[in-house]
C-alpha atoms as a PDB file:
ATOM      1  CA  UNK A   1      -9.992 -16.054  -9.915  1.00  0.00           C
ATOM      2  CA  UNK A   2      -8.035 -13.274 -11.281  1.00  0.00           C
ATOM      3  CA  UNK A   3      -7.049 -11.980 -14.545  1.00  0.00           C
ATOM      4  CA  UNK A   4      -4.313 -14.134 -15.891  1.00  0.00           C
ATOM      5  CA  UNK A   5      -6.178 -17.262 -14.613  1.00  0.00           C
ATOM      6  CA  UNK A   6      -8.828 -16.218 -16.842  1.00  0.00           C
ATOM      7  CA  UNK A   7      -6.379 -15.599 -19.588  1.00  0.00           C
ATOM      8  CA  UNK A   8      -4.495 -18.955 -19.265  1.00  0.00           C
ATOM      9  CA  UNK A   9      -7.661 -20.632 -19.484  1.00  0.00           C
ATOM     10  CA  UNK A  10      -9.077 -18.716 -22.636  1.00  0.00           C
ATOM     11  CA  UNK A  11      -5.294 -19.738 -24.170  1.00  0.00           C
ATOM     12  CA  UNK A  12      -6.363 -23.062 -23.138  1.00  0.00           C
ATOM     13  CA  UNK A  13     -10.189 -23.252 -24.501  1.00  0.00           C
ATOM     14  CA  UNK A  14     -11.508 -23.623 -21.251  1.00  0.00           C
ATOM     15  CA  UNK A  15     -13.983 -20.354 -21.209  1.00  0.00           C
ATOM     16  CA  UNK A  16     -14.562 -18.490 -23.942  1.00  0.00           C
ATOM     17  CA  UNK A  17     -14.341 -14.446 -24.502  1.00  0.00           C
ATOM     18  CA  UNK A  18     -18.149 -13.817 -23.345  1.00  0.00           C
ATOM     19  CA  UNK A  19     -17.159 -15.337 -20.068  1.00  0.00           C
ATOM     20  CA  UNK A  20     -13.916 -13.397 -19.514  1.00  0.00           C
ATOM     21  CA  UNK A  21     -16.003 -10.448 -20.898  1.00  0.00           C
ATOM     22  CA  UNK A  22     -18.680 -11.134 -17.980  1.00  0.00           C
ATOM     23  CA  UNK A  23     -15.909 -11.754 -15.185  1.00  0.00           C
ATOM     24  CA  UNK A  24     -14.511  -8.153 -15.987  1.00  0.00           C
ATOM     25  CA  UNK A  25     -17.652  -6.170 -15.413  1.00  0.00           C
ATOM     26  CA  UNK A  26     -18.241  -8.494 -12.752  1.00  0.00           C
ATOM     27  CA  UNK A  27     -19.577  -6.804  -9.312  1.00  0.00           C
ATOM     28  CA  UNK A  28     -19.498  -9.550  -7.371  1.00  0.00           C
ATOM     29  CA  UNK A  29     -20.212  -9.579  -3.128  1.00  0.00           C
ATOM     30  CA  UNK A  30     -21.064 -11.047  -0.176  1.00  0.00           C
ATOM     31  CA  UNK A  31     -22.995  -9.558   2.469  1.00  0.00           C
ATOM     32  CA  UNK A  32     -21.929  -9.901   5.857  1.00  0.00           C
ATOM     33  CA  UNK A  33     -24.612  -7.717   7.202  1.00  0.00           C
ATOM     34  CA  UNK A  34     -21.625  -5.776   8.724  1.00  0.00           C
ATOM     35  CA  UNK A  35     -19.939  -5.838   5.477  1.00  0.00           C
ATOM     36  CA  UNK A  36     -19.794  -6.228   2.147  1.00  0.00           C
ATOM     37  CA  UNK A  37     -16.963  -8.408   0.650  1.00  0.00           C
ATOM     38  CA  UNK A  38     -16.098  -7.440  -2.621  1.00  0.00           C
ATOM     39  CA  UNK A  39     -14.457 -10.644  -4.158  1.00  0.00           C
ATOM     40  CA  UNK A  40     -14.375  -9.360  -8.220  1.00  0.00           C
ATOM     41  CA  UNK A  41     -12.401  -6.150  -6.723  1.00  0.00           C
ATOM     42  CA  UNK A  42      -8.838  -7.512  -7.871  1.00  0.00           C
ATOM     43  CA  UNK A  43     -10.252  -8.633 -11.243  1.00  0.00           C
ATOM     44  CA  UNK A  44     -11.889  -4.992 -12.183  1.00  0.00           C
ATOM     45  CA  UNK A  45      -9.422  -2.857 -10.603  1.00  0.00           C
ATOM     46  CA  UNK A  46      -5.603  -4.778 -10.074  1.00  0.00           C
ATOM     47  CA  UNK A  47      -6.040  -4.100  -6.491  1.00  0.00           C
ATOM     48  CA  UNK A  48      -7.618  -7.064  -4.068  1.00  0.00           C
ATOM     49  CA  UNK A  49      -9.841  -6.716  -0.967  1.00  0.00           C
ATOM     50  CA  UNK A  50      -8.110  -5.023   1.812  1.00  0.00           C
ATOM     51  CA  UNK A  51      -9.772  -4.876   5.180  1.00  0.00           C
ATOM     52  CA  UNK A  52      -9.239  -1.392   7.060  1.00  0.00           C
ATOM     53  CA  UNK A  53      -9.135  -2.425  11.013  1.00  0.00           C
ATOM     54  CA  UNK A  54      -9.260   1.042  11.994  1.00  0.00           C
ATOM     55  CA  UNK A  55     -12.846   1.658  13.813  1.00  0.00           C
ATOM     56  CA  UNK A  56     -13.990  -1.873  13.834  1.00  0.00           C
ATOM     57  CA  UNK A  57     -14.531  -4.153  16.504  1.00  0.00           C
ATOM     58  CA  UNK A  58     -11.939  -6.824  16.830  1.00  0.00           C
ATOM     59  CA  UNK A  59     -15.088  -9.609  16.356  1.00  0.00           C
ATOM     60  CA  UNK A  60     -15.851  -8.040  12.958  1.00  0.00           C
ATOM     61  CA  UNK A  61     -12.780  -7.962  12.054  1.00  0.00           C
ATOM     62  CA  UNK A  62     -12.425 -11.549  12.459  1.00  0.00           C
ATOM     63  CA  UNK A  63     -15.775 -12.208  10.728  1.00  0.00           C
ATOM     64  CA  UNK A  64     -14.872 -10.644   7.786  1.00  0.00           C
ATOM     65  CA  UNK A  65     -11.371 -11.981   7.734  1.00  0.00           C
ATOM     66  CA  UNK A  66     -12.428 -15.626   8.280  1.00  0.00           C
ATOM     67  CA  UNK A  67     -14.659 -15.534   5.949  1.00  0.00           C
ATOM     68  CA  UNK A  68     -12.430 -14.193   2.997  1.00  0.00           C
ATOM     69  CA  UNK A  69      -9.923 -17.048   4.010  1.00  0.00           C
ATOM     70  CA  UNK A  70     -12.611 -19.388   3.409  1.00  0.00           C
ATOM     71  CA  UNK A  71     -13.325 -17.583  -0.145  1.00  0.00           C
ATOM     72  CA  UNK A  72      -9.341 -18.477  -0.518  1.00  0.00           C
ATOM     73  CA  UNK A  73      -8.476 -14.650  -0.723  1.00  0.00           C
ATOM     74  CA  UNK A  74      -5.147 -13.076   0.586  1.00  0.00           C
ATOM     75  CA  UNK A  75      -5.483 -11.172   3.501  1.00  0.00           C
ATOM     76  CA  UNK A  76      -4.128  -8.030   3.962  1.00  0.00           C
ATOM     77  CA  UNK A  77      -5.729  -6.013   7.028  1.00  0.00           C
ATOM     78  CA  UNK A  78      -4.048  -2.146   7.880  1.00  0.00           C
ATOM     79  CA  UNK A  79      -4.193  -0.118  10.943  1.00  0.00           C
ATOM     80  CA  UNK A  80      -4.439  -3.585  12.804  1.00  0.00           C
ATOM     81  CA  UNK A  81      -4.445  -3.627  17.077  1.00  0.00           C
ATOM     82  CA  UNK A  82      -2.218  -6.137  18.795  1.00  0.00           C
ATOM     83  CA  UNK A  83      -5.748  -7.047  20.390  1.00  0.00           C
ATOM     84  CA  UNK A  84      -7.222  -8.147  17.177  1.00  0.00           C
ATOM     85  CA  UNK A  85      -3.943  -9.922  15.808  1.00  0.00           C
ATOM     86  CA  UNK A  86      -4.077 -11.858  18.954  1.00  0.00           C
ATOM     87  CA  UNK A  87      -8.095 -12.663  18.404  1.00  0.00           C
ATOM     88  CA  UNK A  88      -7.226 -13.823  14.510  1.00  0.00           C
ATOM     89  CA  UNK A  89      -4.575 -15.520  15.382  1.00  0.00           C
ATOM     90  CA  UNK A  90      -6.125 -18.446  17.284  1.00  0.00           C
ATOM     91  CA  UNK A  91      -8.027 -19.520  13.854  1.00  0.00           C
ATOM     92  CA  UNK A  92      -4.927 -18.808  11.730  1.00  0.00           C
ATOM     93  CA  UNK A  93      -1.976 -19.335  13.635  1.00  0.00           C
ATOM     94  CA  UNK A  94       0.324 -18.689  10.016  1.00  0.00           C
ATOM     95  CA  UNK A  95      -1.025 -15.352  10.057  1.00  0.00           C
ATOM     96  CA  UNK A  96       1.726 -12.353  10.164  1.00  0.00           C
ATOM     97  CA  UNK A  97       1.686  -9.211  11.723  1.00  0.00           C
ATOM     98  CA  UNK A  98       4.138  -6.320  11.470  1.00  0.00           C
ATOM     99  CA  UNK A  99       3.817  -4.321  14.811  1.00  0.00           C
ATOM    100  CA  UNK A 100       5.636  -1.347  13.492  1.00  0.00           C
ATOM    101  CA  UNK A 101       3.065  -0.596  10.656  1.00  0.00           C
ATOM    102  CA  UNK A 102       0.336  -2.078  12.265  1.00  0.00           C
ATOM    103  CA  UNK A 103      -0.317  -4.598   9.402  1.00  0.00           C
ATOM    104  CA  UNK A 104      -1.504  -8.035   9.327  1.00  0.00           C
ATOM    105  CA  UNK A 105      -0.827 -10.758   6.303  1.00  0.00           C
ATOM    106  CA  UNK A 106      -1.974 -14.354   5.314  1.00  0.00           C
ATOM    107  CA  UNK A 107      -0.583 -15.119   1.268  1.00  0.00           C
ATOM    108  CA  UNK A 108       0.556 -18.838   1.627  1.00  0.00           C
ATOM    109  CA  UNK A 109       1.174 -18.079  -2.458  1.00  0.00           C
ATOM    110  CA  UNK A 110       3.511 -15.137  -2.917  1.00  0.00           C
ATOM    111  CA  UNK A 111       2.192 -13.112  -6.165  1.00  0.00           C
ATOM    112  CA  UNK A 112       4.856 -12.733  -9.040  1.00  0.00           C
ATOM    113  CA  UNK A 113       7.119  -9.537  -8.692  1.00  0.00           C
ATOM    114  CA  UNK A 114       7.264  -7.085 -11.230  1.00  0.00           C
ATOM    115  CA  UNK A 115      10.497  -5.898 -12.547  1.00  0.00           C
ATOM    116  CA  UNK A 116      10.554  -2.389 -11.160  1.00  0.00           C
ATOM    117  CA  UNK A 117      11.383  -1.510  -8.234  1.00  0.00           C
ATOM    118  CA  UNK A 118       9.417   1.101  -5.536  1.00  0.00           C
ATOM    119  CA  UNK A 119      11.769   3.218  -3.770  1.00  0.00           C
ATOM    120  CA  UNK A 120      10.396   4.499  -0.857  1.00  0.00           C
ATOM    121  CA  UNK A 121      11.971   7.466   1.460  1.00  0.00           C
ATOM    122  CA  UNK A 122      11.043   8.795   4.863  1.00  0.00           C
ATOM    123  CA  UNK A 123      12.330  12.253   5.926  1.00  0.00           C
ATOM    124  CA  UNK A 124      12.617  10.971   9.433  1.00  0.00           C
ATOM    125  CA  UNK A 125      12.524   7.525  11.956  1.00  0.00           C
ATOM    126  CA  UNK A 126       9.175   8.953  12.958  1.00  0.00           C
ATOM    127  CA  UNK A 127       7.955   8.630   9.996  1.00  0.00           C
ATOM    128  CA  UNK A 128       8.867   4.886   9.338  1.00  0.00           C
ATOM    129  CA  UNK A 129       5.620   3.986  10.406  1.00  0.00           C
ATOM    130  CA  UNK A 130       4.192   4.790   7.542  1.00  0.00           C
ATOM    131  CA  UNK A 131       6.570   3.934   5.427  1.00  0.00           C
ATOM    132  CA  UNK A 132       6.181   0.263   6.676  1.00  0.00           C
ATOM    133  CA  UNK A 133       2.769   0.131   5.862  1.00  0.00           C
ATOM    134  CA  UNK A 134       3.215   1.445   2.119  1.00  0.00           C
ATOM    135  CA  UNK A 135       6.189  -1.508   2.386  1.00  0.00           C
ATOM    136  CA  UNK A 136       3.997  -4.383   3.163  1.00  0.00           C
ATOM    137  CA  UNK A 137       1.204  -3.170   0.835  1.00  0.00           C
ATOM    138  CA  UNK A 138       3.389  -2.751  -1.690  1.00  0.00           C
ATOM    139  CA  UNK A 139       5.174  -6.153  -1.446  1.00  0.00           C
ATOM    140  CA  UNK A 140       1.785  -7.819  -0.503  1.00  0.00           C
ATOM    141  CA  UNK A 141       0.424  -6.767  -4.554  1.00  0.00           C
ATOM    142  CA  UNK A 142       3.518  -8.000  -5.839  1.00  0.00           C
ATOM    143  CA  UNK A 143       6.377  -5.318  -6.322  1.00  0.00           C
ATOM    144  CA  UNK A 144      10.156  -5.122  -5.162  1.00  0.00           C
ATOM    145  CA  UNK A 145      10.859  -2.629  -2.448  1.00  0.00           C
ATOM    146  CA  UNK A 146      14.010  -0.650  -1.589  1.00  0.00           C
ATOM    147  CA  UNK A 147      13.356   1.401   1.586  1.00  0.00           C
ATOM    148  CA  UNK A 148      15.304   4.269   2.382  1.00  0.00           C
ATOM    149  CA  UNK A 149      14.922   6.223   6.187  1.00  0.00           C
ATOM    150  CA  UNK A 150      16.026   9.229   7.596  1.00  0.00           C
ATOM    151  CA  UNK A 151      17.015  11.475   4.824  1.00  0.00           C
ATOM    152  CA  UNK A 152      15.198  14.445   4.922  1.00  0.00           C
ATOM    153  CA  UNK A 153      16.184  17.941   4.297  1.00  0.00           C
ATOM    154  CA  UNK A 154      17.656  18.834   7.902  1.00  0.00           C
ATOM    155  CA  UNK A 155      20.825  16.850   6.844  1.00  0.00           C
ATOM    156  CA  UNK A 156      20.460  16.390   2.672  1.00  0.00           C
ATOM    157  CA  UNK A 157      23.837  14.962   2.233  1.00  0.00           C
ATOM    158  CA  UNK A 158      22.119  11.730   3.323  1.00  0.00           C
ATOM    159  CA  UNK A 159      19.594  11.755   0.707  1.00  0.00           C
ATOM    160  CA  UNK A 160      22.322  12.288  -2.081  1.00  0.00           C
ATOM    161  CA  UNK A 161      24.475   9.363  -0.708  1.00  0.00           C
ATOM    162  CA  UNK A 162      21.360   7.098  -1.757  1.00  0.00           C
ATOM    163  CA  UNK A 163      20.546   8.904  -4.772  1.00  0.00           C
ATOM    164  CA  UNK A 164      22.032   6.168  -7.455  1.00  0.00           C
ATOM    165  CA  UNK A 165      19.690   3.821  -5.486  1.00  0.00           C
ATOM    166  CA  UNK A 166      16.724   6.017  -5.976  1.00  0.00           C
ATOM    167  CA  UNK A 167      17.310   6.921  -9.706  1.00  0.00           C
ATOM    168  CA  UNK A 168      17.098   3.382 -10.489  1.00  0.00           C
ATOM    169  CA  UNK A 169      13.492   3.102  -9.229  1.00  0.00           C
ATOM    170  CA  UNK A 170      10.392   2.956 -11.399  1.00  0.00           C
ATOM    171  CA  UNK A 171       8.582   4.754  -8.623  1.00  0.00           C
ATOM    172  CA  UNK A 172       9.190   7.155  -5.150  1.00  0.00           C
ATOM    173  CA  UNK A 173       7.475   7.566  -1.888  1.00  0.00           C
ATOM    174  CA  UNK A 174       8.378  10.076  -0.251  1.00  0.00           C
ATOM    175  CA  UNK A 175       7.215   9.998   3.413  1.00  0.00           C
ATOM    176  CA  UNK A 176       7.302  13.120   5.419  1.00  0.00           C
ATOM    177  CA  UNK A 177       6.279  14.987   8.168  1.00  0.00           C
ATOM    178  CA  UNK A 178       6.573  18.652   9.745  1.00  0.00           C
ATOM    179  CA  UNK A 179       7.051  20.755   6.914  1.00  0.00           C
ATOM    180  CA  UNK A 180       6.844  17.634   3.731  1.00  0.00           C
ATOM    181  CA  UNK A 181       9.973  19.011   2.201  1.00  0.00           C
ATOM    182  CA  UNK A 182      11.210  15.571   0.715  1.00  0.00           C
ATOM    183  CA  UNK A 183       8.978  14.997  -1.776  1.00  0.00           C
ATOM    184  CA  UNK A 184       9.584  18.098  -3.658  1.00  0.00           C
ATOM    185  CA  UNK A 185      13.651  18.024  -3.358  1.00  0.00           C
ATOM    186  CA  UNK A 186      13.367  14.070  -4.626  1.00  0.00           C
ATOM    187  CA  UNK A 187      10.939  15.366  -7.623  1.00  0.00           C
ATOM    188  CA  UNK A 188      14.072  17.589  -8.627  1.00  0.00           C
ATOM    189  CA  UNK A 189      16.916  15.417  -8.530  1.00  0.00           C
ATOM    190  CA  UNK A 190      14.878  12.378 -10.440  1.00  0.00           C
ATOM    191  CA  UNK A 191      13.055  11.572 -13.348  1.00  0.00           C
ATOM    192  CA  UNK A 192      10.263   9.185 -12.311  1.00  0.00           C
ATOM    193  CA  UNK A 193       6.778   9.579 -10.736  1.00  0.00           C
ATOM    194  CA  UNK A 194       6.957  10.733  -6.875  1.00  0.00           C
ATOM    195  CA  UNK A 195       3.756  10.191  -4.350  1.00  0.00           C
ATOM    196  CA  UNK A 196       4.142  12.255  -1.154  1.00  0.00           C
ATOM    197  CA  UNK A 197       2.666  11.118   1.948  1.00  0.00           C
ATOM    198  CA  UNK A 198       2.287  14.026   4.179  1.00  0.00           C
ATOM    199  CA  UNK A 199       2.837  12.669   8.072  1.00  0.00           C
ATOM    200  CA  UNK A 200       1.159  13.713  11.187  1.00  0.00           C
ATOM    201  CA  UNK A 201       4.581  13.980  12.812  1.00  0.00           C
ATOM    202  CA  UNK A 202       5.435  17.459  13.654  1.00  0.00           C
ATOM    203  CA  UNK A 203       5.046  19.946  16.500  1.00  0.00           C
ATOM    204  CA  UNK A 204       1.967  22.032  17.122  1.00  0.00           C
ATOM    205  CA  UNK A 205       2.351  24.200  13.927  1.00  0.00           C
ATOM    206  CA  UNK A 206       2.137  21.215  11.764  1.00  0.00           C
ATOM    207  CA  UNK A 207      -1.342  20.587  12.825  1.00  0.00           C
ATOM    208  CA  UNK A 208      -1.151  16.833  12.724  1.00  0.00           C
ATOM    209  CA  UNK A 209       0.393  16.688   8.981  1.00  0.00           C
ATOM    210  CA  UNK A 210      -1.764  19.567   7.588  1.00  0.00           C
ATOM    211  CA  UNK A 211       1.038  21.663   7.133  1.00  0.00           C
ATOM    212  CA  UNK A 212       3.104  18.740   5.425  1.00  0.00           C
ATOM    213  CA  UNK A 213      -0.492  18.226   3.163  1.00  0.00           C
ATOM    214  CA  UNK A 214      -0.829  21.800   1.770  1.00  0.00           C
ATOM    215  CA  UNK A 215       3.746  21.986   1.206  1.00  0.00           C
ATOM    216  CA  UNK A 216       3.238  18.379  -0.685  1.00  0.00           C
ATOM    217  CA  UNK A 217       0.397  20.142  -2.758  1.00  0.00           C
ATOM    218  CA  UNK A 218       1.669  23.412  -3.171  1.00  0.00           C
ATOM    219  CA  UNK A 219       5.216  22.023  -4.715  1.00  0.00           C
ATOM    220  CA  UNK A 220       6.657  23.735  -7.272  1.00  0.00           C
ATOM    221  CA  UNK A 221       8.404  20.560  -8.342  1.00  0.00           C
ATOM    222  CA  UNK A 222       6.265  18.895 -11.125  1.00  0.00           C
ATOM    223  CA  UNK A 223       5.893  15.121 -11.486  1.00  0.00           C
ATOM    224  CA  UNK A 224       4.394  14.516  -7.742  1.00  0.00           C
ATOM    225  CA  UNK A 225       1.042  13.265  -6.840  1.00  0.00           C
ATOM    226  CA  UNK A 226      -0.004  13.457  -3.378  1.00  0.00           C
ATOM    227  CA  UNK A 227      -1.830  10.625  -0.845  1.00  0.00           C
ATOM    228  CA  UNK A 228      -3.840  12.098   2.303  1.00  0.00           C
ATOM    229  CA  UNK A 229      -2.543  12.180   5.671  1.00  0.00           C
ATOM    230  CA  UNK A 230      -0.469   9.030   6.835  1.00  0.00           C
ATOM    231  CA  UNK A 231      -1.482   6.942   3.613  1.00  0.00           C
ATOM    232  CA  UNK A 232       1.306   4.722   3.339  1.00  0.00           C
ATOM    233  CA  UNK A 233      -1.634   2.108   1.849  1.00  0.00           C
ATOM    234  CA  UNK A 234      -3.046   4.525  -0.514  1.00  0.00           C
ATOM    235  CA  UNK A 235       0.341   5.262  -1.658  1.00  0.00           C
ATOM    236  CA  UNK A 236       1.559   1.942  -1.886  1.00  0.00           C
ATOM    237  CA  UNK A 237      -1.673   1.031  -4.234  1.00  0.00           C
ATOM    238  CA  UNK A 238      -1.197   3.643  -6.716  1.00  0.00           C
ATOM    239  CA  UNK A 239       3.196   3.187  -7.219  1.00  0.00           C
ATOM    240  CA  UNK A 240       1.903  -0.530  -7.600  1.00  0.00           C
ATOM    241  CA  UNK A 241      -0.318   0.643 -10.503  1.00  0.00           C
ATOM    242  CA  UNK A 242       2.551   2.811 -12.363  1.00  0.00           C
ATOM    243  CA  UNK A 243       4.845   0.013 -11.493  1.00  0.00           C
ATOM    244  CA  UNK A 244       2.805  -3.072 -13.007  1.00  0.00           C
END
């Protein structure tokens, strides 16, 4: 159940405060043995259960997102193989996955969208894959997205040719690799929150997206928060916050 289900129904005088009260602090999860479900996650923190595919097996994968189906949870799994979309696929054959970020996506119930709108930007097509996933995370918690790709700092006249577009957005990703440049030219020509997301794409000197890391953090541009290495997801979660 999440929050304004709860509210609704205190409106309502179907549970009172103490109850609501309870559900909050709730820490609520089932053990998988090789997992731990957390279904109170949403409810305490605005963000739901996410499953991260990366380094497990495609039969756990399918455990744990079987079994959060039958809890009637959303599923939203990153870093997802074509192997284990196949293997989840023959138990929910409505299930969607996005190749190009690697993401897979069961919400029969589309969440409300909230009025702003998350802008994100890529510096380059190579960096798109990222941007995808900090896309469908984003639209999977409920926001509106404008994406924006290829408009780093090699040829700027692009990014200014969007820049109405962008100024209009509550929120700004700015995906980059090599040297991370476009987060700290976007955090001077706007007035709203930017989160870089450094990529690993680069050449040997960028030391897969270190190089972009330390530029993003070392900005002189003020107003930008920075995600770790390739975290379109972590990005996604935290323009979703500012933007709700």
């Amino acid at each position: 159940m999440d929050l304004k289900t709860l509210l609704e129904q205190y409106k309502s005088g179907a549970v009172d405060l103490d109850t609501i009260l309870s559900q909050l602090t709730s820490f609520e999860m089932e053990d998988l043995g090789i997992a731990k479900i957390d279904q109170s996650r949403k409810l305490r923190t605005g963000i739901p259960e996410v499953i991260f595919a990366a380094g497990k097996t495609p039969e756990q994968v399918e455990s744990i997102t079987l079994r959060m189906l039958e809890q009637g949870q959303d599923i939203l799994a990153t870093r997802v193989s074509p192997q284990i979309f196949e293997l989840i696929r023959k138990n929910i054959p409505d299930i969607v996955y996005h190749s190009l970020s690697k993401t897979m996506v069961h919400q029969p119930v589309k969440p409300e969208v909230s009025s702003g709108t998350i802008c994100i930007v890529t510096a380059g097509t190579s960096d798109i894959p990222v941007a995808e996933e900090a896309a469908v995370t984003a639209e999977f918690l409920g926001n509106r997205v404008i994406s924006i790709y290829d408009v780093g700092v090699a040829g700027i006249h692009r990014l200014f040719h969007r820049l109405k577009v962008i100024r209009e957005a509550r929120v700004i990703i700015a995906v980059a690799g090599m040297e991370g440049a476009l987060a700290s030219v976007v955090a001077g020509l706007v007035d709203k929150p930017i989160i870089g997301v450094p990529t690993s794409i680069g050449y040997g000197a960028n030391f897969g997206g270190l190089s972009a890391l330390l530029s993003m953090l070392n900005s002189c541009s003020s107003g930008i928060s920075v995600v770790n290495i390739d975290n379109g997801f972590g990005a996604a979660c935290q323009a979703h916050l500012i933007n709700k």
